[in-house]
C-alpha atoms as a PDB file:
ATOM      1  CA  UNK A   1      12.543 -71.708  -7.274  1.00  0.00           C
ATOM      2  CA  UNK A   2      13.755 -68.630  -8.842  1.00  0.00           C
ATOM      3  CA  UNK A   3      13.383 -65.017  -7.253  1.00  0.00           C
ATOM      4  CA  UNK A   4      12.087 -63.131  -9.740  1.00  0.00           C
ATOM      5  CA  UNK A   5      13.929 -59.675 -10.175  1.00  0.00           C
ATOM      6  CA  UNK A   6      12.220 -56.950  -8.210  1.00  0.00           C
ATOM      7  CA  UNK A   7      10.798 -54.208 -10.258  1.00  0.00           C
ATOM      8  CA  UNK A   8      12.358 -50.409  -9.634  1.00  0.00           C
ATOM      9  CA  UNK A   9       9.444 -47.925  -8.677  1.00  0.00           C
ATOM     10  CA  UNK A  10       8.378 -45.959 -11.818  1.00  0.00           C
ATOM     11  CA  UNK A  11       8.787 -42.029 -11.104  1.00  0.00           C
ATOM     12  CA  UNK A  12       5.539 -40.203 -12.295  1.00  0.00           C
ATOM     13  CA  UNK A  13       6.043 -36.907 -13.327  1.00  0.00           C
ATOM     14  CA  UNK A  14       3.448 -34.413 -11.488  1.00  0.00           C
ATOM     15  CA  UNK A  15       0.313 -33.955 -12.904  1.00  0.00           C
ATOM     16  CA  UNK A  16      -0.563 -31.098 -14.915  1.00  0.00           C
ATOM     17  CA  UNK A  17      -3.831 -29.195 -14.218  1.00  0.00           C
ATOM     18  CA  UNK A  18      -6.057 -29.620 -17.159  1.00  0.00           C
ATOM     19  CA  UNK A  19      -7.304 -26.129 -17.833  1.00  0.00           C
ATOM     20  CA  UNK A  20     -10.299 -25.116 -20.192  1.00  0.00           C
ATOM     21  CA  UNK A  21     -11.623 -21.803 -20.052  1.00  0.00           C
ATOM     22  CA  UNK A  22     -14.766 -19.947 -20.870  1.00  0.00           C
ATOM     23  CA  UNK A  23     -13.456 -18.336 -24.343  1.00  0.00           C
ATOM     24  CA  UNK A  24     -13.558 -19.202 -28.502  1.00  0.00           C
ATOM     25  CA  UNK A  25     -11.981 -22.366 -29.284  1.00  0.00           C
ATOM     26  CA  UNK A  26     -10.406 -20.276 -31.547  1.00  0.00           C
ATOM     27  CA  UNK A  27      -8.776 -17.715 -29.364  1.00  0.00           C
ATOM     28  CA  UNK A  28      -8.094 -20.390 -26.875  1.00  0.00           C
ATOM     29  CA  UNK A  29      -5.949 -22.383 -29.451  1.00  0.00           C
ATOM     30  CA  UNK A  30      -4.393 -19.089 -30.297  1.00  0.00           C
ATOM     31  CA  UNK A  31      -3.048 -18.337 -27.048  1.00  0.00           C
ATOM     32  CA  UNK A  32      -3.158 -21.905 -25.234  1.00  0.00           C
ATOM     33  CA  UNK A  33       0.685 -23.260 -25.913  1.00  0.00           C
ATOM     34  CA  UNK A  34       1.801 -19.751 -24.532  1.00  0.00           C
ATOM     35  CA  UNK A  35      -0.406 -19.696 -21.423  1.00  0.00           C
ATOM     36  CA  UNK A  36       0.656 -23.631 -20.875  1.00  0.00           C
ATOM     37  CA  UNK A  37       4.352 -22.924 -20.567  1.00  0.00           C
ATOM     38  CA  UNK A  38       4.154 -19.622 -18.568  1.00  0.00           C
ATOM     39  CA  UNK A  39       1.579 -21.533 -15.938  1.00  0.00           C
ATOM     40  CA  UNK A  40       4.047 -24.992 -15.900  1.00  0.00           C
ATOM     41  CA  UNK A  41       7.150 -23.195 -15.405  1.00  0.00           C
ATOM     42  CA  UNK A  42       6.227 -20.457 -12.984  1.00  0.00           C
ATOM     43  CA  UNK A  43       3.823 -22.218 -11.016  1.00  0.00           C
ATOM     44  CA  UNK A  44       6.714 -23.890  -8.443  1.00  0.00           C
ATOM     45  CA  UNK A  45       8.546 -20.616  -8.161  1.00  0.00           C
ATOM     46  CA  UNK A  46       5.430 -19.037  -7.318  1.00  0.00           C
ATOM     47  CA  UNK A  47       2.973 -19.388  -3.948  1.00  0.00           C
ATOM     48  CA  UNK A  48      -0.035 -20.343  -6.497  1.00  0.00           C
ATOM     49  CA  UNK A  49      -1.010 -23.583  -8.304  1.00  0.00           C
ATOM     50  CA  UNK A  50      -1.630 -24.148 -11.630  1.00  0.00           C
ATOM     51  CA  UNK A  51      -5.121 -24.289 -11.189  1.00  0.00           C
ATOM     52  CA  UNK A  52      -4.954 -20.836  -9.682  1.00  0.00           C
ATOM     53  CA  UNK A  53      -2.377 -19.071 -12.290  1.00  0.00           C
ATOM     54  CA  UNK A  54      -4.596 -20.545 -15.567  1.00  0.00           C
ATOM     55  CA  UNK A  55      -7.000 -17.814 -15.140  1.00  0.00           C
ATOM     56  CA  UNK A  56      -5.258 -15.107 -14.665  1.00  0.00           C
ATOM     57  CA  UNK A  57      -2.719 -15.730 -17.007  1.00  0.00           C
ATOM     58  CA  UNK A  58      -5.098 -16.599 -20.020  1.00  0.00           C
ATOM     59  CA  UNK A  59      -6.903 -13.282 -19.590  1.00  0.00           C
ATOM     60  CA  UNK A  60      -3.857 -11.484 -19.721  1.00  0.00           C
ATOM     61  CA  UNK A  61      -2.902 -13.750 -23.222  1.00  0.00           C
ATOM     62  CA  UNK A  62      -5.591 -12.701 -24.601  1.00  0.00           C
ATOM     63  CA  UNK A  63      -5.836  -9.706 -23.683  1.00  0.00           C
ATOM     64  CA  UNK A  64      -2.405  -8.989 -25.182  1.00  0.00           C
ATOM     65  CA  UNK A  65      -2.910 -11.226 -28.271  1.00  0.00           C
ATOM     66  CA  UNK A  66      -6.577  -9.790 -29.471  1.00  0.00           C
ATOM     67  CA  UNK A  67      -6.661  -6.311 -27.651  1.00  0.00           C
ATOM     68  CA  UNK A  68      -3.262  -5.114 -27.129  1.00  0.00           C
ATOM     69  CA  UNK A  69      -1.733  -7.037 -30.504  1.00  0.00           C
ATOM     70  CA  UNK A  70       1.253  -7.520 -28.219  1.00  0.00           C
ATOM     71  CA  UNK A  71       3.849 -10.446 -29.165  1.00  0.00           C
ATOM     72  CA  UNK A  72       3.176 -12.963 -26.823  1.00  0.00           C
ATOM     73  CA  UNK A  73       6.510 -13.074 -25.285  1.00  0.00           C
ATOM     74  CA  UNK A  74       7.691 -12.933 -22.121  1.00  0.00           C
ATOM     75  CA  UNK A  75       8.992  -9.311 -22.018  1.00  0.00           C
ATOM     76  CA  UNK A  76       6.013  -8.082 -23.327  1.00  0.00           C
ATOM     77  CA  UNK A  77       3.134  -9.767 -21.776  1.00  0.00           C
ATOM     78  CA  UNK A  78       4.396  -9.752 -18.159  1.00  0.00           C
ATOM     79  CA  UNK A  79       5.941  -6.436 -18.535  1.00  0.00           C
ATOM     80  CA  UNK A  80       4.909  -4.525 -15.111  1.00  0.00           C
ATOM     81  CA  UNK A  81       3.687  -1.757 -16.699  1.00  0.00           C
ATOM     82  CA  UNK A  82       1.821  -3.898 -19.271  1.00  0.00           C
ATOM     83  CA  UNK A  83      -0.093  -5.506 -16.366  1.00  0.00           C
ATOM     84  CA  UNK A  84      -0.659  -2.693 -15.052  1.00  0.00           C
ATOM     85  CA  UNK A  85      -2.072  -1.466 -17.603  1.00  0.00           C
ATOM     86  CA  UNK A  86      -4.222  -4.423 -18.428  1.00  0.00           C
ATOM     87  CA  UNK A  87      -5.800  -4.343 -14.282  1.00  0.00           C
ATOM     88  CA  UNK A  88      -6.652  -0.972 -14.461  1.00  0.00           C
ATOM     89  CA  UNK A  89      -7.943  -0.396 -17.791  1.00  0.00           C
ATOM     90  CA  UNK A  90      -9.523  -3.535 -18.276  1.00  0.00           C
ATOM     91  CA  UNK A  91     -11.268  -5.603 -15.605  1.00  0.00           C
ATOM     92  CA  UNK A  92     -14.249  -3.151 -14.979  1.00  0.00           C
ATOM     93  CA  UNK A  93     -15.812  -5.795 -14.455  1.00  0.00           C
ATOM     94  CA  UNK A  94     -14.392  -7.172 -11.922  1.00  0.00           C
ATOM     95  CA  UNK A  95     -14.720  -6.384  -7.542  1.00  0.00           C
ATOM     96  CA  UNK A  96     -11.797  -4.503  -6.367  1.00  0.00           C
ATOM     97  CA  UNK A  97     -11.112  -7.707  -4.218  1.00  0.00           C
ATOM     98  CA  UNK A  98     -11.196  -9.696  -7.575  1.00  0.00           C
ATOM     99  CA  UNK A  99      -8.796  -7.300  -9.070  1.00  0.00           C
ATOM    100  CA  UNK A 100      -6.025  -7.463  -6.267  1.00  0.00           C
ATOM    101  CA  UNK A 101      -6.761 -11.162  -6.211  1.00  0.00           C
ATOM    102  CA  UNK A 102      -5.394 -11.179 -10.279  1.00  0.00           C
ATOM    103  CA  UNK A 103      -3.044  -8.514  -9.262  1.00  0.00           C
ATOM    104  CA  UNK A 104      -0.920 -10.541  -6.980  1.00  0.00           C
ATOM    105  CA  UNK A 105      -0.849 -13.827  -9.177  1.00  0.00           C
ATOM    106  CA  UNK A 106       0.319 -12.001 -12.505  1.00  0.00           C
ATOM    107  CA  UNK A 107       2.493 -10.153 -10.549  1.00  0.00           C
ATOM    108  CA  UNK A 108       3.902 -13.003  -9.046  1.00  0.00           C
ATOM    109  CA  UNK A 109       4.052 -14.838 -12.348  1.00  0.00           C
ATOM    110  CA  UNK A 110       5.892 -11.376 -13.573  1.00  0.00           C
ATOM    111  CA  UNK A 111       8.792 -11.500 -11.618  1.00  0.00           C
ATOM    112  CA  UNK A 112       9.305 -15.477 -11.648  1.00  0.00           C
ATOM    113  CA  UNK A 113       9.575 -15.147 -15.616  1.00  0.00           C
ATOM    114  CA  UNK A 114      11.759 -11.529 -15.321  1.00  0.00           C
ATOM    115  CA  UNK A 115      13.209 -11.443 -12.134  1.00  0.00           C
ATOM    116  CA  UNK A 116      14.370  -8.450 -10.057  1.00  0.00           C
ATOM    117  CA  UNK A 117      13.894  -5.846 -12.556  1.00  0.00           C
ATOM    118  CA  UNK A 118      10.178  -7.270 -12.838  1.00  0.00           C
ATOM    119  CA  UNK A 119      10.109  -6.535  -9.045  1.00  0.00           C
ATOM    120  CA  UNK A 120      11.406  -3.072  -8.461  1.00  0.00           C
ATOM    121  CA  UNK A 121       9.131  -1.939 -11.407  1.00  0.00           C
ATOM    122  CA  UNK A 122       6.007  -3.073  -9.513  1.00  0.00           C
ATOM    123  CA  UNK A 123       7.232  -1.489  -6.095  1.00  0.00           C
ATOM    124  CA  UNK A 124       7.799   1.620  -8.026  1.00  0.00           C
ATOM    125  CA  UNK A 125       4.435   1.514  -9.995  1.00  0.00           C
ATOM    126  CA  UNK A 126       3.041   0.572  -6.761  1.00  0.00           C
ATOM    127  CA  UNK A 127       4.376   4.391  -5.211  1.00  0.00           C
ATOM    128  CA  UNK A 128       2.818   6.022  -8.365  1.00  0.00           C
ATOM    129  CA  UNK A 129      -0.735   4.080  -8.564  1.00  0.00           C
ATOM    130  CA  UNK A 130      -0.560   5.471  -4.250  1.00  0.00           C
ATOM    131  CA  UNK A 131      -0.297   9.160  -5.475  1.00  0.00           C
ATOM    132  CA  UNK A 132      -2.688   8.705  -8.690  1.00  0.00           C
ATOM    133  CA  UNK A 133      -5.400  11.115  -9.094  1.00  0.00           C
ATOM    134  CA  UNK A 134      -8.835   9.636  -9.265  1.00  0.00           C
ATOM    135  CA  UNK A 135     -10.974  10.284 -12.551  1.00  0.00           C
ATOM    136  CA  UNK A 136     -13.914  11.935 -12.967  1.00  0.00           C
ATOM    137  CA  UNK A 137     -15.986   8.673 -13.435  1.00  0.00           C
ATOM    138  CA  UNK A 138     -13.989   7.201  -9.875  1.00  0.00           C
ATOM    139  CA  UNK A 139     -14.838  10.554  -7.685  1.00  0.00           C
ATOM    140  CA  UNK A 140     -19.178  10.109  -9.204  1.00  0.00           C
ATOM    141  CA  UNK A 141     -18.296   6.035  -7.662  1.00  0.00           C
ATOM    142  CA  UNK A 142     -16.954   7.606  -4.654  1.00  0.00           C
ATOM    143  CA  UNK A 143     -19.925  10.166  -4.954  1.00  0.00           C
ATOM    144  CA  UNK A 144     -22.581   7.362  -4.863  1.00  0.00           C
ATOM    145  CA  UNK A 145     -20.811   4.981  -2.196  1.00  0.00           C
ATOM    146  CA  UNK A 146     -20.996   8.274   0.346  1.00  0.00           C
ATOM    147  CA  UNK A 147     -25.033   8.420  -0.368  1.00  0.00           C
ATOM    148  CA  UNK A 148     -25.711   5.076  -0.384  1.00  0.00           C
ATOM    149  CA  UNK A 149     -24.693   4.518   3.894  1.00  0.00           C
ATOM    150  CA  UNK A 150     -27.255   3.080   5.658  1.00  0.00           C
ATOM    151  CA  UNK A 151     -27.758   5.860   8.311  1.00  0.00           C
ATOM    152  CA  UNK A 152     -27.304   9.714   9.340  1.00  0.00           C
ATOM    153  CA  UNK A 153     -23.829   9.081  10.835  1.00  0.00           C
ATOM    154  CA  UNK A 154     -21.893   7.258   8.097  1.00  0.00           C
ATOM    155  CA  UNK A 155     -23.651   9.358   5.433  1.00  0.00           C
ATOM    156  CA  UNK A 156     -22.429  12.588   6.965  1.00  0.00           C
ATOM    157  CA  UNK A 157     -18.975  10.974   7.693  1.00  0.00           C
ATOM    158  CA  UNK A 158     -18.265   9.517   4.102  1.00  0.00           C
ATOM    159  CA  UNK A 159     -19.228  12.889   2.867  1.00  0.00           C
ATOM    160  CA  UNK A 160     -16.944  14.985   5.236  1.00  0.00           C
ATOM    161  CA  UNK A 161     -14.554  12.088   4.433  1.00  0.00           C
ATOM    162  CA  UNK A 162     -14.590  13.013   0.756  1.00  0.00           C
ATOM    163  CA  UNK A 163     -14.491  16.655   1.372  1.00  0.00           C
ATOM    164  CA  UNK A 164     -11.850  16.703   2.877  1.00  0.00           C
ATOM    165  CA  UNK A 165      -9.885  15.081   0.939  1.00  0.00           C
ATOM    166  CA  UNK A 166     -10.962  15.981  -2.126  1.00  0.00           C
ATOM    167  CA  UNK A 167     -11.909  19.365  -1.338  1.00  0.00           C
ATOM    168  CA  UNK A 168      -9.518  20.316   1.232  1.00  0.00           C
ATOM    169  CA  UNK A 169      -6.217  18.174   0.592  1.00  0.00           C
ATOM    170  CA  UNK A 170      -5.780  17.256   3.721  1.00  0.00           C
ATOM    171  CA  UNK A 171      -3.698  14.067   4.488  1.00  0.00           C
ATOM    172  CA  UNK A 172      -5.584  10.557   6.094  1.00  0.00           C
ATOM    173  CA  UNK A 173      -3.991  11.819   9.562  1.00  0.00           C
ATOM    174  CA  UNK A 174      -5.316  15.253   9.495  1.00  0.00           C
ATOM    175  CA  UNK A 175      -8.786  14.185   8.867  1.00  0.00           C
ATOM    176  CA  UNK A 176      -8.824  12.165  11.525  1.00  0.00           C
ATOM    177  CA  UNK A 177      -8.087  14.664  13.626  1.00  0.00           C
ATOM    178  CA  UNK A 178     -10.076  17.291  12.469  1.00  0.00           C
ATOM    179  CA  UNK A 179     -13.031  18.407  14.891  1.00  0.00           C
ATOM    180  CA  UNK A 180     -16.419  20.173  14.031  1.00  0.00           C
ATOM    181  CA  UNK A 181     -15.112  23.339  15.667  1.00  0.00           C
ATOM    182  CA  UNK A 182     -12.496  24.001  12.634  1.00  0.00           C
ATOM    183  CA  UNK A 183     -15.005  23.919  10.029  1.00  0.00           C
ATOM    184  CA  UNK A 184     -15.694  27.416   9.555  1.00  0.00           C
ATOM    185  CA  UNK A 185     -17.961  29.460   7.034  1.00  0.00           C
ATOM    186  CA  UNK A 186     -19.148  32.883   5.781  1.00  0.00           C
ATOM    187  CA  UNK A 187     -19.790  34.434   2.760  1.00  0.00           C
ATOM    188  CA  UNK A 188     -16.783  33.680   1.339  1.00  0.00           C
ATOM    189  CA  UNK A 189     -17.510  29.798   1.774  1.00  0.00           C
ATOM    190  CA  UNK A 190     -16.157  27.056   3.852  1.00  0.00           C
ATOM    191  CA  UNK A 191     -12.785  26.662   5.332  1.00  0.00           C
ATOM    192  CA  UNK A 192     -10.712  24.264   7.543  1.00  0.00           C
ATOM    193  CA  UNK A 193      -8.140  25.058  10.553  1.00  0.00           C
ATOM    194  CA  UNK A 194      -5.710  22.066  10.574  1.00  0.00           C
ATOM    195  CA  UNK A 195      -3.509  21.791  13.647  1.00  0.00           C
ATOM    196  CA  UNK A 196      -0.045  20.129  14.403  1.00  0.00           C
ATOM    197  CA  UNK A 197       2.762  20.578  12.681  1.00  0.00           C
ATOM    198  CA  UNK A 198       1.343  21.984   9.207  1.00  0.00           C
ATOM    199  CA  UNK A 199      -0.728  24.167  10.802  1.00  0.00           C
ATOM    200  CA  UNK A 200      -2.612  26.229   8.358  1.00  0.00           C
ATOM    201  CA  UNK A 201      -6.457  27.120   7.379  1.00  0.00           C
ATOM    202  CA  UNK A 202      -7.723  25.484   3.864  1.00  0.00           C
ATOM    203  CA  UNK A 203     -10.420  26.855   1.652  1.00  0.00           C
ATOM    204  CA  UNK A 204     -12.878  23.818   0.413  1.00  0.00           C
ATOM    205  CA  UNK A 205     -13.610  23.609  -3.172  1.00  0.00           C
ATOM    206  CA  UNK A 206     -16.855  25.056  -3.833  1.00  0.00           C
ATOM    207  CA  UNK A 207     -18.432  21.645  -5.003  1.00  0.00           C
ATOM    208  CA  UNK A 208     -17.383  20.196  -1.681  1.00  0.00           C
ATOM    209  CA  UNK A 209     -18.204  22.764   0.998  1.00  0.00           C
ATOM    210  CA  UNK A 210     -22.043  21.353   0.940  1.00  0.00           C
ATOM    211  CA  UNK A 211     -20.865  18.240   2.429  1.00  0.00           C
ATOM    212  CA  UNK A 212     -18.682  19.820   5.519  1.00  0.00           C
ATOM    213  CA  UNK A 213     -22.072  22.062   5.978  1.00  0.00           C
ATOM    214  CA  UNK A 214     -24.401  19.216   5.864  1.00  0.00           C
ATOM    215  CA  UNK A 215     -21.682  17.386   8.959  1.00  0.00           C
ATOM    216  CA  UNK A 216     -21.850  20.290  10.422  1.00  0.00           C
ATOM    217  CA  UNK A 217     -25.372  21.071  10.854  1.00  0.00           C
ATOM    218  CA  UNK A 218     -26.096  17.051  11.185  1.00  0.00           C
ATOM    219  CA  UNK A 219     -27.347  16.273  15.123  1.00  0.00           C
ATOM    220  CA  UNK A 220     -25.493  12.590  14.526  1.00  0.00           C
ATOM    221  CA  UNK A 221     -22.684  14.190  14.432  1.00  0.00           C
ATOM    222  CA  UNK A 222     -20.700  15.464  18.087  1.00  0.00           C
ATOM    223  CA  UNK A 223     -17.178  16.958  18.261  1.00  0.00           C
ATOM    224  CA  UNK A 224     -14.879  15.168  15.191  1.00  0.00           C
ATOM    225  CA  UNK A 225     -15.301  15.870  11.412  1.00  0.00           C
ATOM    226  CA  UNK A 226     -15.329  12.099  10.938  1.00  0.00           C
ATOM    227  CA  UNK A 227     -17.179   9.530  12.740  1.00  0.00           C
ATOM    228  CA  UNK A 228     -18.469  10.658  16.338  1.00  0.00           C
ATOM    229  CA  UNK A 229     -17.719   8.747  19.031  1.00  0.00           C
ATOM    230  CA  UNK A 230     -13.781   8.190  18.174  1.00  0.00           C
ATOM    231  CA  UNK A 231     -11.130   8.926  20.456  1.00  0.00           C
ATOM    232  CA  UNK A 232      -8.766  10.734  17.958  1.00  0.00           C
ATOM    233  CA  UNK A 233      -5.264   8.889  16.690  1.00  0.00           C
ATOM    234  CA  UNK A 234      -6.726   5.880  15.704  1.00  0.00           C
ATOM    235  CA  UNK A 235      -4.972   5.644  12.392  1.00  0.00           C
ATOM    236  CA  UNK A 236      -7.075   2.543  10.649  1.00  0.00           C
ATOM    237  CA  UNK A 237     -10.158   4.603  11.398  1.00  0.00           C
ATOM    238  CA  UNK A 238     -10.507   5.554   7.634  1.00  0.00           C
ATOM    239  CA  UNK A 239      -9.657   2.076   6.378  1.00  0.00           C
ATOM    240  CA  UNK A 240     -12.169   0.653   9.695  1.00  0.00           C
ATOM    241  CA  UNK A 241     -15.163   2.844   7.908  1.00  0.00           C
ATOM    242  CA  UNK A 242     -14.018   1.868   4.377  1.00  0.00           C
ATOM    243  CA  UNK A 243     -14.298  -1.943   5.168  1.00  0.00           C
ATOM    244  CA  UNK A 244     -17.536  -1.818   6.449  1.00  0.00           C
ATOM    245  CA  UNK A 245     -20.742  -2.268   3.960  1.00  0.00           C
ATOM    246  CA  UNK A 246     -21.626  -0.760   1.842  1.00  0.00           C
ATOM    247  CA  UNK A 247     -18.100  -0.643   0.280  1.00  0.00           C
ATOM    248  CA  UNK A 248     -16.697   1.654  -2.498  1.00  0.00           C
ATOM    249  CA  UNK A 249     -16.370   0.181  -6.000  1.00  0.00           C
ATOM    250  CA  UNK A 250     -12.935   2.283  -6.031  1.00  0.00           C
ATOM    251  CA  UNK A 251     -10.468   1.605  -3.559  1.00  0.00           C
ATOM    252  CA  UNK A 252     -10.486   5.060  -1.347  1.00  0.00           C
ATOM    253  CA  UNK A 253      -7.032   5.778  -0.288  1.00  0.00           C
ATOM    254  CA  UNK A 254      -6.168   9.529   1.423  1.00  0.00           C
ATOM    255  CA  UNK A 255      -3.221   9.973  -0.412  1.00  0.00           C
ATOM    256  CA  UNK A 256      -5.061   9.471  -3.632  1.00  0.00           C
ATOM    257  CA  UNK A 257      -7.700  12.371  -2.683  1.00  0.00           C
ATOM    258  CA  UNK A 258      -4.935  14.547  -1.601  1.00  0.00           C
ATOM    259  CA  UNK A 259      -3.647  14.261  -4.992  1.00  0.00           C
ATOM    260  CA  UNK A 260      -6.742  15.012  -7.052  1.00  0.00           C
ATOM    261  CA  UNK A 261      -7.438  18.440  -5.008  1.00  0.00           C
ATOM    262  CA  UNK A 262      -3.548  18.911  -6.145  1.00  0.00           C
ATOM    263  CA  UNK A 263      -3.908  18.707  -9.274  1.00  0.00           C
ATOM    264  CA  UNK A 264      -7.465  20.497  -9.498  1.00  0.00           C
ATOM    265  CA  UNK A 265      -5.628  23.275  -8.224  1.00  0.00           C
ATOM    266  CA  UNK A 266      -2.923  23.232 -10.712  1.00  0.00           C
ATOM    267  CA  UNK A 267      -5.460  22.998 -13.207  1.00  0.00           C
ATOM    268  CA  UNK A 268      -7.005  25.737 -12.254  1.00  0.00           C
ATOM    269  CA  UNK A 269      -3.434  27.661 -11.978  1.00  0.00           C
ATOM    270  CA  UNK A 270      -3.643  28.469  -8.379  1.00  0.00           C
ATOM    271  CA  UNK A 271      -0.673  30.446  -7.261  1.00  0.00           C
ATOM    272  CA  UNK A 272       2.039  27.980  -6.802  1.00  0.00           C
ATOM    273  CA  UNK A 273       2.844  29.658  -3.512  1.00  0.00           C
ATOM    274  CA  UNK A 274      -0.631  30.159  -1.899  1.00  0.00           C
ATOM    275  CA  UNK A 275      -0.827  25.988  -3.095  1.00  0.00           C
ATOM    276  CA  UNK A 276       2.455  25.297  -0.990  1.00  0.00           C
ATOM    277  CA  UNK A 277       0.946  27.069   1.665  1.00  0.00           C
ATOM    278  CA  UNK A 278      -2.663  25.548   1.867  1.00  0.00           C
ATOM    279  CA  UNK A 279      -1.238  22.335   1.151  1.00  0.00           C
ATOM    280  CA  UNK A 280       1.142  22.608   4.269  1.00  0.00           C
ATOM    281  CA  UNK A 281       4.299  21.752   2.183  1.00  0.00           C
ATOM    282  CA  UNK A 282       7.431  23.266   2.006  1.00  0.00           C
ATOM    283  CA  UNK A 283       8.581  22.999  -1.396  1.00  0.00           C
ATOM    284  CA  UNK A 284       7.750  21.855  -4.795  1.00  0.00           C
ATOM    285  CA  UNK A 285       9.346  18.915  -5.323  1.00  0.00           C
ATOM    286  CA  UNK A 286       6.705  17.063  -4.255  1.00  0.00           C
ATOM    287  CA  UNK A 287       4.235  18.063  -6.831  1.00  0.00           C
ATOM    288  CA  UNK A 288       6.987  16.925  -9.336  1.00  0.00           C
ATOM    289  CA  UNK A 289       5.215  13.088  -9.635  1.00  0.00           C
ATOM    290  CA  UNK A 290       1.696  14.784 -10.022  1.00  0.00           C
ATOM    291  CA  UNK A 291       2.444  17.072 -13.066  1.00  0.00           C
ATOM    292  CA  UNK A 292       2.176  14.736 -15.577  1.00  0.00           C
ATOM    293  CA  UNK A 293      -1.608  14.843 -14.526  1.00  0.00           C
ATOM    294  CA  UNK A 294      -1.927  18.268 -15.543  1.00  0.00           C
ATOM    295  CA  UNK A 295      -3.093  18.685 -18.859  1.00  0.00           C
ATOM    296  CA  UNK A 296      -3.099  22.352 -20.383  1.00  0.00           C
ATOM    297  CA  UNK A 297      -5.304  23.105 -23.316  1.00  0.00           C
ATOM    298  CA  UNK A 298      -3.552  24.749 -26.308  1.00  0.00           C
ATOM    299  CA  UNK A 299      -5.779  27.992 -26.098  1.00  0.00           C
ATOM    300  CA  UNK A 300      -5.149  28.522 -22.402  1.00  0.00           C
ATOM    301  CA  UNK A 301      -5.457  32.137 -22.059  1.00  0.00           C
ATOM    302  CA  UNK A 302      -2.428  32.164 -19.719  1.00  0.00           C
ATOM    303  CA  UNK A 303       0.010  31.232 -22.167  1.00  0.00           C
ATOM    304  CA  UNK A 304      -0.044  34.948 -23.877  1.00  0.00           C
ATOM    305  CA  UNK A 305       1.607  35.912 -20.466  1.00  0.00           C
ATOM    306  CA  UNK A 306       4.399  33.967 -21.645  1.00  0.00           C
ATOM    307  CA  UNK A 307       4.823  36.375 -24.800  1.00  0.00           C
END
């Protein structure tokens, strides 16, 4: 009897993850052949699936192709800046968890498709989103999250935590270490006596010195400026309070407050050496990545000193 010839193992190619998503036919079939070949070549250079990349990349595609009226091509869609752009601007919507989620997979997706360059852009926009002044619109979020604590403590900490960053400058470290006893005020209004190596005493904004009064006068609070009962140093304690609900809408970041009450103050053309001073820095170099957030009206009385 004959052996009949044994057959050689057929080699499947993987599976594709069949994505549909919740958008037009229309504008699906518009961006879908883009989206397909991004997600299928990028997904095994990346740590996310298919399944996980179609969403994020399709709302970038479209964003690009019916908002932006961007060329869907590589350069241009996964362009750092682009996405940067598109997170920021565009996914109000979205939880701030929900927005680093989509974050990390387009950025991942970025550099697979461009490579290095793709990846020292995002470190660098990364330094520069760290330093970004918050808008009006994020400090009223801010604003509410500090009102909306569940008791006397937190209430009177988120809103010493604001002032002083927002209305004193000082950095995440110095706030932690500030105690009630360096609050000062008088008719003049409120000021702050930071310690250490930048010693110096800080006015508070006007708009901000109600909250450092209200910590102040509070009977929750005994011996720090935020959150009673710390030992001092601990330098997660801001991101500890943060974390706990209720949680801001906007991510709160010290660095970021520091730079609003920079720039408020250039605004507002405070002496550039009483700024150095209150700011504790010793030159001005490092206001260099915050002018561009200084925007001077064309009928700014101080320009006829100039003539």
């Amino acid at each position: 009897m004959k052996r009949m010839a044994e057959r050689e193992p057929e080699v499947l190619a993987a599976a594709h993850y069949d994505y549909t998503p919740k958008m037009p036919a229309d504008q699906w079939a518009a961006i879908r052949p883009y989206v397909r070949r991004v997600v299928r070549d990028t997904a095994p250079r990346t740590p996310y699936s298919e399944k996980e990349l179609y969403p994020a990349v399709s709302r970038l595609a479209l964003f690009a192709w019916a908002v932006a009226n961007v060329p869907l091509e590589d350069d241009n869609v996964f362009d750092p800046r682009f996405i940067n752009r598109f997170v920021q601007h565009h996914l109000g919507q979205y939880s701030r968890a929900g927005k680093n989620t989509l974050r990390a997979r387009l950025r991942r997706t970025s550099e697979a498709l461009l490579g290095d360059e793709a990846a020292g852009t995002f470190r660098a926009l990364g330094k520069a989103e760290a330093s970004r002044p918050y808008t009006p619109s994020e400090v009223a979020s801010l604003l509410s999250w500090a009102s909306s604590q569940h008791d006397e403590e937190r209430t009177t900490s988120a809103g010493a935590l604001l002032a002083l960053g927002l209305g004193a400058g000082l950095t995440g470290r110095e706030i932690i270490d500030l105690e009630l006893v360096n609050i000062t005020s008088d008719s003049r209004g409120v000021a702050v006596r930071v310690s250490g190596d930048e010693a110096r005493n800080v006015p508070v904004l006007a708009q901000w010195a109600p909250f450092l009064q209200r910590r102040t006068a509070s009977k929750a609070a005994s011996r720090w400026a935020f959150r009673s009962g710390q030992r001092g140093g601990n330098i997660n304690l801001v991101t500890d309070f943060v974390s706990r609900n209720p949680r801001p809408a906007v991510e709160l970041q010290s660095r970021r407050m520091r730079a609003t009450w920079i720039v408020e103050h250039l605004r507002r053309g405070t002496p550039l050496d009483l700024l150095l001073e209150v700011a504790g820095l010793q030159s001005a170099e490092a206001l260099d990545r915050l002018l561009p957030y200084v925007a001077r009206a064309d009928d700014d009385p101080r320009r006829y000193s100039l003539r």
